[in-house]
C-alpha atoms as a PDB file:
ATOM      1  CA  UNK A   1      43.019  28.428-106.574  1.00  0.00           C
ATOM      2  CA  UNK A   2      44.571  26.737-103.836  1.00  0.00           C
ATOM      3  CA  UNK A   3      44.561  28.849-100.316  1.00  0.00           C
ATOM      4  CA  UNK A   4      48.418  30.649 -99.142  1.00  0.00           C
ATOM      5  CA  UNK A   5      50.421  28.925 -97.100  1.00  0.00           C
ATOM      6  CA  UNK A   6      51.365  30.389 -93.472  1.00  0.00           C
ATOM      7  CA  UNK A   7      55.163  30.890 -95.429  1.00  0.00           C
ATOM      8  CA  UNK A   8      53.570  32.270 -98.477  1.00  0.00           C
ATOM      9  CA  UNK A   9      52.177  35.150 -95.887  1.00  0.00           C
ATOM     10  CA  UNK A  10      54.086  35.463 -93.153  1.00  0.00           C
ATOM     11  CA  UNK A  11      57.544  34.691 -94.080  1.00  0.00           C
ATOM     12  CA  UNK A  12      59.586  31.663 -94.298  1.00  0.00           C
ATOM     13  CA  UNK A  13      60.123  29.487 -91.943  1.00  0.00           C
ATOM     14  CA  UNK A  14      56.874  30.766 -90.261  1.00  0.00           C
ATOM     15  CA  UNK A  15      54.575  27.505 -88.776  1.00  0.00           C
ATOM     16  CA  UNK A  16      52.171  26.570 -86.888  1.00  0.00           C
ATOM     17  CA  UNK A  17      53.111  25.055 -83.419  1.00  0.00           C
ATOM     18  CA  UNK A  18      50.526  21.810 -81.431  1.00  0.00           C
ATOM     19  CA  UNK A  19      50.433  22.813 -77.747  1.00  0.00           C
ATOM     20  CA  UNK A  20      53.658  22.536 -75.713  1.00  0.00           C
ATOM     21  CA  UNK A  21      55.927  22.260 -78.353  1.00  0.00           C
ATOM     22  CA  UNK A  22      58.897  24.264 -79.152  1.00  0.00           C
ATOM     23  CA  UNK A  23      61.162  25.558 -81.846  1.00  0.00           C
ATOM     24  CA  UNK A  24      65.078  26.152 -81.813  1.00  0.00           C
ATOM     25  CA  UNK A  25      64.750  29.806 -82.939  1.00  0.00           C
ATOM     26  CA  UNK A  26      63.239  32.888 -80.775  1.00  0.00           C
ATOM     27  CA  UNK A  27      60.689  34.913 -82.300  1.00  0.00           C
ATOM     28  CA  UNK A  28      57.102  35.988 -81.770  1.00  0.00           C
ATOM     29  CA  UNK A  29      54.399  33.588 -80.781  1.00  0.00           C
ATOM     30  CA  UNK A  30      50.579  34.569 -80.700  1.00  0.00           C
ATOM     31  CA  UNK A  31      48.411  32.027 -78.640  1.00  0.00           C
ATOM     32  CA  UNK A  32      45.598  30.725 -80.294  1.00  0.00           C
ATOM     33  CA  UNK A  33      43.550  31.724 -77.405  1.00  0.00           C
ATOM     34  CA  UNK A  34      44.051  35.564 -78.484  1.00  0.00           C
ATOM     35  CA  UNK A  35      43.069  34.435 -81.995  1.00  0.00           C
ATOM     36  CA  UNK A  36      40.010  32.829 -80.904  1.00  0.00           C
ATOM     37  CA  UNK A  37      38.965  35.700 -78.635  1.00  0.00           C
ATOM     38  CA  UNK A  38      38.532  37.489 -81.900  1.00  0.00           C
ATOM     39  CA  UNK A  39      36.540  34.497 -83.582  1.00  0.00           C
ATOM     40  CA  UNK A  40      39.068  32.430 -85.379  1.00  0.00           C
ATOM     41  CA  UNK A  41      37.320  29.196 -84.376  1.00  0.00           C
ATOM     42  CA  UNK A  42      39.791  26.558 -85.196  1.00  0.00           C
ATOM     43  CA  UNK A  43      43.854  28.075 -85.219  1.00  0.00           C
ATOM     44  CA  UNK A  44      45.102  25.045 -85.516  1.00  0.00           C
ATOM     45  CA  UNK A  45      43.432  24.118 -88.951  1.00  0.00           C
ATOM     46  CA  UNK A  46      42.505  27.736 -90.115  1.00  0.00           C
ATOM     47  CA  UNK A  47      44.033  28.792 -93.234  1.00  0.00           C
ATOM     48  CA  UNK A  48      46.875  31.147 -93.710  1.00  0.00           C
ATOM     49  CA  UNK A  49      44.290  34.226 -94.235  1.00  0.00           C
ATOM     50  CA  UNK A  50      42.496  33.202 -91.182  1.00  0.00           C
ATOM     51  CA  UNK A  51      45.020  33.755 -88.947  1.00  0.00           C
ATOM     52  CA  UNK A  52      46.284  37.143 -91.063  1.00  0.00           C
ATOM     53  CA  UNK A  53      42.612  37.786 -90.415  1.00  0.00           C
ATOM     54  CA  UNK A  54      42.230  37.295 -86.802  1.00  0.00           C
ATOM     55  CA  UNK A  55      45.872  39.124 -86.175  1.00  0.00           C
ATOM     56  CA  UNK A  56      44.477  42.278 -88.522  1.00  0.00           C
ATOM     57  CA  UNK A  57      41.002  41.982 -85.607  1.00  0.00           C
ATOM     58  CA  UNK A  58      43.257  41.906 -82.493  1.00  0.00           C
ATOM     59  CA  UNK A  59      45.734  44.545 -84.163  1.00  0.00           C
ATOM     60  CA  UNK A  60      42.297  46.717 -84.467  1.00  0.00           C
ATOM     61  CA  UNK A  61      41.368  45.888 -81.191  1.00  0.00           C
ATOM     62  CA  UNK A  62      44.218  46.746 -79.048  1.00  0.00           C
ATOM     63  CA  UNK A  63      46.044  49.926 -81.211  1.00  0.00           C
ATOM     64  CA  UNK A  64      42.850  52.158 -80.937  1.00  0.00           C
ATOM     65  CA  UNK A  65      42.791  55.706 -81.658  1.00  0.00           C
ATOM     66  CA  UNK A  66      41.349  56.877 -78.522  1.00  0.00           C
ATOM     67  CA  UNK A  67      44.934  55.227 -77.061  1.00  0.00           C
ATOM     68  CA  UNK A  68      47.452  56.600 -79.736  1.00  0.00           C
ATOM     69  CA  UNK A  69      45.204  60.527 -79.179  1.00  0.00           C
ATOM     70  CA  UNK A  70      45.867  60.344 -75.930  1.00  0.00           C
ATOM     71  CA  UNK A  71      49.789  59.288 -75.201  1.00  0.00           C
ATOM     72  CA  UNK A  72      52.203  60.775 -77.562  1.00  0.00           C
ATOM     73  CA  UNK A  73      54.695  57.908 -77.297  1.00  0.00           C
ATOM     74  CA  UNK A  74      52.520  55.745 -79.123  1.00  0.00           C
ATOM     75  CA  UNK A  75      52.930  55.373 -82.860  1.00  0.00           C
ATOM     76  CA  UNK A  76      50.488  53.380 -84.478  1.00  0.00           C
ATOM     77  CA  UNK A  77      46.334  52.957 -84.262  1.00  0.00           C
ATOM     78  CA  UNK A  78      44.059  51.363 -86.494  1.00  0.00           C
ATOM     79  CA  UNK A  79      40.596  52.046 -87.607  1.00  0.00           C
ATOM     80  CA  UNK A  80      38.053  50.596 -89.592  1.00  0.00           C
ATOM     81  CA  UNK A  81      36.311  52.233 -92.587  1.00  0.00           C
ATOM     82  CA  UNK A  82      33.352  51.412 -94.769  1.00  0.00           C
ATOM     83  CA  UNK A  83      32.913  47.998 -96.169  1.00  0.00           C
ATOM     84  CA  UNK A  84      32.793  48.504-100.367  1.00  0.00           C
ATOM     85  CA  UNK A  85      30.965  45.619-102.436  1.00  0.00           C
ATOM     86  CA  UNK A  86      33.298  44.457-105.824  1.00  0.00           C
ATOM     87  CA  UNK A  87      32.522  41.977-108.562  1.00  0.00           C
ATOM     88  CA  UNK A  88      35.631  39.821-108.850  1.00  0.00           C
ATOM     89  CA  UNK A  89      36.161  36.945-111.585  1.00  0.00           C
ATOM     90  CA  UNK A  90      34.900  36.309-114.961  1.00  0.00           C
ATOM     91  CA  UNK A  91      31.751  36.006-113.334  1.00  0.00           C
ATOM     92  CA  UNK A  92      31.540  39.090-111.779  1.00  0.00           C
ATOM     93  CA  UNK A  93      30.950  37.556-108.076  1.00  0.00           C
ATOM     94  CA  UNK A  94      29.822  39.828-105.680  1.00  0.00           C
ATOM     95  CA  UNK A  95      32.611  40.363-103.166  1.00  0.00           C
ATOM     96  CA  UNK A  96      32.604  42.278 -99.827  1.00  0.00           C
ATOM     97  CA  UNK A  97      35.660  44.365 -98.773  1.00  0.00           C
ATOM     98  CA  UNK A  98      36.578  45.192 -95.394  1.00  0.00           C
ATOM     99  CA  UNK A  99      39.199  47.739 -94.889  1.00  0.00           C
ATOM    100  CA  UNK A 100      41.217  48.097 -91.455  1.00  0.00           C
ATOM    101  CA  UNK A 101      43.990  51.090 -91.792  1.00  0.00           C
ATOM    102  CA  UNK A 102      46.783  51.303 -89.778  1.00  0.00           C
ATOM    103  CA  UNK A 103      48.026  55.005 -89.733  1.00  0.00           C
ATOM    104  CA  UNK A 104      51.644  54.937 -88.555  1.00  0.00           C
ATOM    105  CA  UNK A 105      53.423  58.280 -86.942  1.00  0.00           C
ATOM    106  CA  UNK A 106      56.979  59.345 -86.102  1.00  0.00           C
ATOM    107  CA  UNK A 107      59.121  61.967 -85.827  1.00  0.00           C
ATOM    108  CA  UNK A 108      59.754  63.519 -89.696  1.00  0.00           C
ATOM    109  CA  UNK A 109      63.516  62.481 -89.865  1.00  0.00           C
ATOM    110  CA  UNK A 110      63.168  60.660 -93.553  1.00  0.00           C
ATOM    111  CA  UNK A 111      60.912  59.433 -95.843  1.00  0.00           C
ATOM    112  CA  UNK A 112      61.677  55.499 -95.694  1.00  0.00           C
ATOM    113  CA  UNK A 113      59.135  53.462 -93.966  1.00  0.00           C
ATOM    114  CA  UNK A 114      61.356  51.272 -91.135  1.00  0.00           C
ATOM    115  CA  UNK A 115      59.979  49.408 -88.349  1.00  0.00           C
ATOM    116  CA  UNK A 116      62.697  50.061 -85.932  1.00  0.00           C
ATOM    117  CA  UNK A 117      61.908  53.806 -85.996  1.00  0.00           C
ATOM    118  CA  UNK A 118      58.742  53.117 -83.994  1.00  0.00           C
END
């Protein structure tokens, strides 16, 4: 099965950039340095779920509970909960999941999930 490209998980029109270029649109841009701080060892050929990987670790990293507990004007933490082992495939592989949850709060003004409420 062949790996997901960066478009195929992070939107279209999403790429990877070589050092000092530049793009005609605005939008986010995560140095790799930030991605390798949190062990992706090569962004610039990692895979698509290597970098969704290393975001998900620096996400964990900086949004920590102890932070969101203690300033109510934060709105988002993330923890990490027990790895679970699960055969996948016709095989039955052994797999090992990791789970990272990001627990999301706002003000209780309606029940759709939108990003620009927090």
């Amino acid at each position: 099965m062949a790996e997901l490209t960066l478009s195929e998980v992070f939107g279209t029109g999403s790429t990877k950039l070589a050092s000092g270029e530049t793009v005609s649109e605005s939008g986010l841009f995560i140095p790799d340095s930030v991605l390798s701080a949190v062990g992706l060892d090569s962004p610039s050929t990692a895979t698509a779920d290597a970098h969704a990987t290393a975001i998900l670790l620096v996400l964990e990293s900086n949004l920590t509970q102890e932070a969101f507990d203690a300033d109510v004007d934060k709105s988002i933490y993330a923890e990490r909960c027990f790895p679970q082992f699960i055969s996948r495939g016709t095989e039955r592989t052994p797999y090992r999941f990791d789970f990272i949850t990001f627990n999301i709060a706002k003000l209780d003004f309606g029940a759709i999930l939108n990003p620009n409420d927090y």
